[in-house]
N, C-alpha and C. Protein backbone atom coordinates (compact mmCIF):
# COMPACT_ATOMS: atom_id res chain seq x y z
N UNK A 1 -12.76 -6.20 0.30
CA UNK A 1 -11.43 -5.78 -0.11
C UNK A 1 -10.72 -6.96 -0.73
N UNK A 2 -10.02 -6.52 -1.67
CA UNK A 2 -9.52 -8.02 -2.61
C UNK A 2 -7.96 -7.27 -2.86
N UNK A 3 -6.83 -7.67 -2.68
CA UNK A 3 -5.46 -7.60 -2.87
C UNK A 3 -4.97 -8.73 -4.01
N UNK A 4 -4.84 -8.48 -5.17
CA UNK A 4 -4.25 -9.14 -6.49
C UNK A 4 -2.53 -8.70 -6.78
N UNK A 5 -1.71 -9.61 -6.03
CA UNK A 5 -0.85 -9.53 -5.96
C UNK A 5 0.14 -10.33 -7.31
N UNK A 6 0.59 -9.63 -8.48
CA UNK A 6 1.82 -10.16 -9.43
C UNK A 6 3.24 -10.17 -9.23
N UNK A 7 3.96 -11.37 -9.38
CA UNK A 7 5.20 -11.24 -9.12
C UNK A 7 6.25 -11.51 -10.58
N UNK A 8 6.90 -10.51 -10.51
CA UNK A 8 8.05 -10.39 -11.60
C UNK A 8 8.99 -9.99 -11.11
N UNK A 9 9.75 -8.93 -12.07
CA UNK A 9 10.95 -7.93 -11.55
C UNK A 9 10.52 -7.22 -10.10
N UNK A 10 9.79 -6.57 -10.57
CA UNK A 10 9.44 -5.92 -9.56
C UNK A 10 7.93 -7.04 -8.87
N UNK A 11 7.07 -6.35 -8.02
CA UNK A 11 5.95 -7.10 -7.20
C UNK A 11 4.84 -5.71 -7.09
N UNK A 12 3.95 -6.30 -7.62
CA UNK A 12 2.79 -5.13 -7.77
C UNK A 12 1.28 -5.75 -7.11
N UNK A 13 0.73 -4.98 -6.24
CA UNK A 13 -0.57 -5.48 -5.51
C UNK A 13 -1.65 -4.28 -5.89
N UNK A 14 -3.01 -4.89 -6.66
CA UNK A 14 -3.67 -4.24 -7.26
C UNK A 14 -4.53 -4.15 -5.83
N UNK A 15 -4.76 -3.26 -5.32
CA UNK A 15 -5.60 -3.01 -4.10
C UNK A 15 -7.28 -2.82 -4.81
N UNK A 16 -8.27 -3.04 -4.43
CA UNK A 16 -9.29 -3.37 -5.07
C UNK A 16 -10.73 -3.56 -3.67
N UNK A 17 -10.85 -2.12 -3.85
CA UNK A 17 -12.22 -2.07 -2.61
C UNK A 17 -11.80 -0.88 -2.20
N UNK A 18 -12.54 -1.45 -0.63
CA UNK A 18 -12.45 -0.53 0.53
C UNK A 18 -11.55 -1.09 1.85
N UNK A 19 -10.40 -0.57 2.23
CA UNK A 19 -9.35 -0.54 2.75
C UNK A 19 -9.91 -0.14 4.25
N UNK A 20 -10.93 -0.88 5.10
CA UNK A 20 -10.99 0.03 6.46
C UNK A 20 -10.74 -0.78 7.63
N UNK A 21 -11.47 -0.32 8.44
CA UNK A 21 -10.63 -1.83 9.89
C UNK A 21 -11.07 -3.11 9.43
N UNK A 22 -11.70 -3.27 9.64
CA UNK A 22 -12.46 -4.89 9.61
C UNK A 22 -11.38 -5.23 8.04
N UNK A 23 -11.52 -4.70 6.56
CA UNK A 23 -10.49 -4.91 5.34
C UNK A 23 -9.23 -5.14 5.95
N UNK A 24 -8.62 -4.34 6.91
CA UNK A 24 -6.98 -4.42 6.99
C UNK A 24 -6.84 -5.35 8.08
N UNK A 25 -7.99 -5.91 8.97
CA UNK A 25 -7.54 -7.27 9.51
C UNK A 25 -7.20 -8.59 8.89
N UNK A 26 -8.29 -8.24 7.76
CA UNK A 26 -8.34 -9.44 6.71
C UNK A 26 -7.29 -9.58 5.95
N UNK A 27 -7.06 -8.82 5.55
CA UNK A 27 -5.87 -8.06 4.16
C UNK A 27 -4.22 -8.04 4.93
N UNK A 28 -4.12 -8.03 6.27
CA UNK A 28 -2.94 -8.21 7.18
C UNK A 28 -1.85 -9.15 6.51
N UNK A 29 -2.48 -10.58 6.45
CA UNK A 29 -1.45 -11.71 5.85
C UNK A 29 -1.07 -11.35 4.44
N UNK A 30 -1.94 -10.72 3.43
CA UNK A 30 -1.02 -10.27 2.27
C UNK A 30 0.02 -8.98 2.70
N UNK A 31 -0.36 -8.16 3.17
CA UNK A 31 0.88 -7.71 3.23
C UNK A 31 2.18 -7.69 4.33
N UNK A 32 1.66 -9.14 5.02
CA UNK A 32 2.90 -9.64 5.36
C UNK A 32 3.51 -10.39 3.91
N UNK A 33 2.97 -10.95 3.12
CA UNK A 33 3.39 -12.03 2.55
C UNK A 33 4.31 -10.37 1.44
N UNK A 34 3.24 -9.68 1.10
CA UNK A 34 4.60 -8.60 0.57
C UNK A 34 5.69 -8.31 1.41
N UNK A 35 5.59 -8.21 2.40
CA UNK A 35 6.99 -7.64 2.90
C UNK A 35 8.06 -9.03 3.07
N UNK A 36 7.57 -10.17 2.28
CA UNK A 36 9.01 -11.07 1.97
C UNK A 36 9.22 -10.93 1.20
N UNK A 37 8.93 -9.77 0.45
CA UNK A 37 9.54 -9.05 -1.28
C UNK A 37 10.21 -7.73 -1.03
N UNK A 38 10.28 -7.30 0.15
CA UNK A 38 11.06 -5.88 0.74
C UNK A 38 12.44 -5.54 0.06
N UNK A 39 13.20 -6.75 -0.61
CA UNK A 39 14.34 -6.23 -0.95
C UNK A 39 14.02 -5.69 -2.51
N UNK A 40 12.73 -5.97 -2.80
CA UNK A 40 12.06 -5.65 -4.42
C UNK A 40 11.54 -4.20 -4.24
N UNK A 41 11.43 -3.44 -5.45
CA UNK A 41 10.37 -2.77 -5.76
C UNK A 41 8.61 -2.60 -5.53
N UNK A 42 8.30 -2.22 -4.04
CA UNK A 42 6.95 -3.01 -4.31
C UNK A 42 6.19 -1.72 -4.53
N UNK A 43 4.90 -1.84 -5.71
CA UNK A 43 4.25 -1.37 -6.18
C UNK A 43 2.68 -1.35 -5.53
N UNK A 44 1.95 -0.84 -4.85
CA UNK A 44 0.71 -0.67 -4.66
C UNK A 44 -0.14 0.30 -5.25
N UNK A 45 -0.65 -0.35 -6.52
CA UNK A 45 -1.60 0.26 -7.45
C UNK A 45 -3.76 0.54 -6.35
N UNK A 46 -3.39 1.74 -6.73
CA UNK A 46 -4.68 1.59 -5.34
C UNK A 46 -5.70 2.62 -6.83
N UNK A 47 -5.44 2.84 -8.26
CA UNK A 47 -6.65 2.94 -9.50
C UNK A 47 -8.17 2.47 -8.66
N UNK A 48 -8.00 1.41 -8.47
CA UNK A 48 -9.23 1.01 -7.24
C UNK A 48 -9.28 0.83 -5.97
N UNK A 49 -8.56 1.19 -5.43
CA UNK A 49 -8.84 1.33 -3.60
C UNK A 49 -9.92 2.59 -3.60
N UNK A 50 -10.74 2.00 -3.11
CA UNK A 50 -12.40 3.27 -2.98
C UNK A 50 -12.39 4.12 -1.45
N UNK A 51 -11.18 4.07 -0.60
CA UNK A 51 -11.64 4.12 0.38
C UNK A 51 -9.67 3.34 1.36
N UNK A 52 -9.62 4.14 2.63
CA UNK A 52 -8.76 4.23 3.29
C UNK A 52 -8.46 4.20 4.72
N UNK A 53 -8.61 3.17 5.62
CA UNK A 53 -8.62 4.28 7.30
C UNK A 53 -7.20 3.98 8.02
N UNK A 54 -7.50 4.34 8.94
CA UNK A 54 -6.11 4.98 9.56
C UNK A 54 -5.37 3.20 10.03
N UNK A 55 -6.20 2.26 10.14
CA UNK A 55 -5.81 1.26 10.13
C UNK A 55 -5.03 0.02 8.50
N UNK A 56 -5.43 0.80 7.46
CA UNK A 56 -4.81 0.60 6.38
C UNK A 56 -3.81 1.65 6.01
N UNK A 57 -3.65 3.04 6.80
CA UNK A 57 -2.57 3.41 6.41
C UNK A 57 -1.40 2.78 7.31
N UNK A 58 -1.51 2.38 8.25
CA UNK A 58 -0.71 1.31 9.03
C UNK A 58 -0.28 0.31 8.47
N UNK A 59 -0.99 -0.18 7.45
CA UNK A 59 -0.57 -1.84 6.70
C UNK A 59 0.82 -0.84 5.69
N UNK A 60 0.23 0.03 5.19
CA UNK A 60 1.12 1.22 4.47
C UNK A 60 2.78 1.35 4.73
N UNK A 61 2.18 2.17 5.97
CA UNK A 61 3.59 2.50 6.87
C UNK A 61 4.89 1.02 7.24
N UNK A 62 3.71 -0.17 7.99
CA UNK A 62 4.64 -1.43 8.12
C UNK A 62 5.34 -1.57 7.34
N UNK A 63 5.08 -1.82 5.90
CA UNK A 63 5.25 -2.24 4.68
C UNK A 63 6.44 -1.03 4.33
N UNK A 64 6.09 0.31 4.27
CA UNK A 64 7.62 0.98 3.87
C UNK A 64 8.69 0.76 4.49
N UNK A 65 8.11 0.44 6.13
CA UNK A 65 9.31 0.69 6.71
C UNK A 65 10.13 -0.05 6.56
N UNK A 66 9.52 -1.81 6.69
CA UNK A 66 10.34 -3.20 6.21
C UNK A 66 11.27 -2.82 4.73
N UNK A 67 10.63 -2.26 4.07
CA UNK A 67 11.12 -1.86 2.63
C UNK A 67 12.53 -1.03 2.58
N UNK A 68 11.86 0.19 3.62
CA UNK A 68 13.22 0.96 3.76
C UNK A 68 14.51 0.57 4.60
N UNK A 69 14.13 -0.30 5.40
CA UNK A 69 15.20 -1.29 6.54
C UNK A 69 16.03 -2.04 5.63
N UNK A 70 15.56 -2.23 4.16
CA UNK A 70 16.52 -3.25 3.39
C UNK A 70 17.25 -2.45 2.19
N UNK A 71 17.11 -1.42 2.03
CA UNK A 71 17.36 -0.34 1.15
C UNK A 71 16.57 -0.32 0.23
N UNK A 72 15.35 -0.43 0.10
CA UNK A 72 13.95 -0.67 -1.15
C UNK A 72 13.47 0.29 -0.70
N UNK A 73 12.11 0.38 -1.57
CA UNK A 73 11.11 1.16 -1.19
C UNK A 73 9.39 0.24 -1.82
N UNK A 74 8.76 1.06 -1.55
CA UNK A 74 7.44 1.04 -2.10
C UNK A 74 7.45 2.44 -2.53
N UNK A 75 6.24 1.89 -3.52
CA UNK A 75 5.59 2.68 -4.56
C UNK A 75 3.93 3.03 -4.64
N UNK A 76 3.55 4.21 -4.38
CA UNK A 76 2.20 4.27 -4.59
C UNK A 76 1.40 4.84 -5.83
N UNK A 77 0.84 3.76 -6.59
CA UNK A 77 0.32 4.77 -8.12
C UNK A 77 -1.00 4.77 -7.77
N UNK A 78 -1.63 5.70 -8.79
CA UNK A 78 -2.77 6.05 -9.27
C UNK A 78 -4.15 6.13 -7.58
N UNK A 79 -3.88 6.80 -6.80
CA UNK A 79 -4.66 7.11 -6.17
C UNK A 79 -5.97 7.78 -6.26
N UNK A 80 -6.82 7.27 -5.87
CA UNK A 80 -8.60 8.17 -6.40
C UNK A 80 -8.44 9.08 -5.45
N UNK A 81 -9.43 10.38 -5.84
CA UNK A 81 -9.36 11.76 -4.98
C UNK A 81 -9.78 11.28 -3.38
N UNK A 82 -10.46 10.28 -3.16
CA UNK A 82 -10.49 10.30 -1.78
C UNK A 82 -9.14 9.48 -0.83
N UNK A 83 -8.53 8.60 -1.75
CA UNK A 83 -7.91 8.27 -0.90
C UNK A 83 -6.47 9.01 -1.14
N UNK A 84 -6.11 10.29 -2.13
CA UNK A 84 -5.37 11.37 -2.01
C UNK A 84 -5.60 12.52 -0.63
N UNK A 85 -6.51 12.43 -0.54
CA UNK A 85 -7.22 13.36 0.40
C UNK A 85 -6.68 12.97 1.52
N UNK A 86 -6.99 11.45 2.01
CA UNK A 86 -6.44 10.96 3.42
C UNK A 86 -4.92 11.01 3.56
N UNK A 87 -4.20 10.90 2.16
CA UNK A 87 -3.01 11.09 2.33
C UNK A 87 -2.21 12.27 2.98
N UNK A 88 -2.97 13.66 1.94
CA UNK A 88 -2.96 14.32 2.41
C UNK A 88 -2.93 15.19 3.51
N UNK A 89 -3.82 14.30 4.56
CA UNK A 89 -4.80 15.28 5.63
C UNK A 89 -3.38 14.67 6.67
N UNK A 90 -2.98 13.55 6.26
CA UNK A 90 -2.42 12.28 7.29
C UNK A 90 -0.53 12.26 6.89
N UNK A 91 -0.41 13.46 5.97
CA UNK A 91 1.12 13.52 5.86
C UNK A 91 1.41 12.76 5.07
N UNK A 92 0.71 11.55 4.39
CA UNK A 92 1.61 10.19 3.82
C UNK A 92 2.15 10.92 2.37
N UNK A 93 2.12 11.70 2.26
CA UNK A 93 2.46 12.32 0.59
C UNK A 93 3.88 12.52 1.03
N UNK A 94 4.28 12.63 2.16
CA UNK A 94 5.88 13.18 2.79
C UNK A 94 6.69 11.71 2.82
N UNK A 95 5.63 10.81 3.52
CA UNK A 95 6.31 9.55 3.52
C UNK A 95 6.70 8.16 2.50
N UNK A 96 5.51 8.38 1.80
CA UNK A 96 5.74 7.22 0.69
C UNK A 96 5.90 8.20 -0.85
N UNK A 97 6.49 6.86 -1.52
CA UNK A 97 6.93 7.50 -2.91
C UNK A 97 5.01 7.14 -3.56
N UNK A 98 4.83 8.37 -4.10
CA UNK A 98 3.39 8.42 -4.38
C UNK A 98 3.30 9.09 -5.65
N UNK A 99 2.47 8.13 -6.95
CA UNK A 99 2.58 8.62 -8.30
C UNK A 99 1.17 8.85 -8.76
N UNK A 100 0.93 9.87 -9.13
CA UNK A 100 -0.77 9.95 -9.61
C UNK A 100 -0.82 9.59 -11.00
């Protein structure tokens, strides 16, 4: 799992792999290091996230909530059919702002 994080106006993290336990232990400190951009726009482009578990939708959830505690949000684009699916099955289509 590889997280390519750009910073501008907004802050965009190109998610890039497979997102599962062992990924979101690793992957933990970037998205702490996003949520010291919570008062920004943050963008998680997941075009390549191959893959999702219930322990990366957790890095997910942390991350909105810090976002929404400051009046921000996150952003989710371009999701592949499987990791729409988990969204799906798991409610997150209710919770995060999500753009196909």
């Amino acid at each position: 799992m590889k997280i390519d994080i750009q910073e501008s106006n907004e802050i965009t993290a190109f998610l890039i792999g497979r997102l599962d336990t062992k990924a979101s232990v690793e992957c933990a400190s970037s998205f702490e290091r996003l949520s010291e951009y919570a008062e920004k726009t943050i963008t998680l482009d997941c075009s390549q996230l191959e893959y999702i578990s219930s322990s990366g939708l957790r890095l997910f959830l942390a991350l909105a909530k810090k976002s929404n505690a400051v009046g921000s949000h996150i952003r989710v684009t371009h999701p592949q059919e499987v990791v729409k699916d988990v969204f799906n099955l798991t409610g997150f289509y209710k919770l995060l702002d999500i753009e196909e």
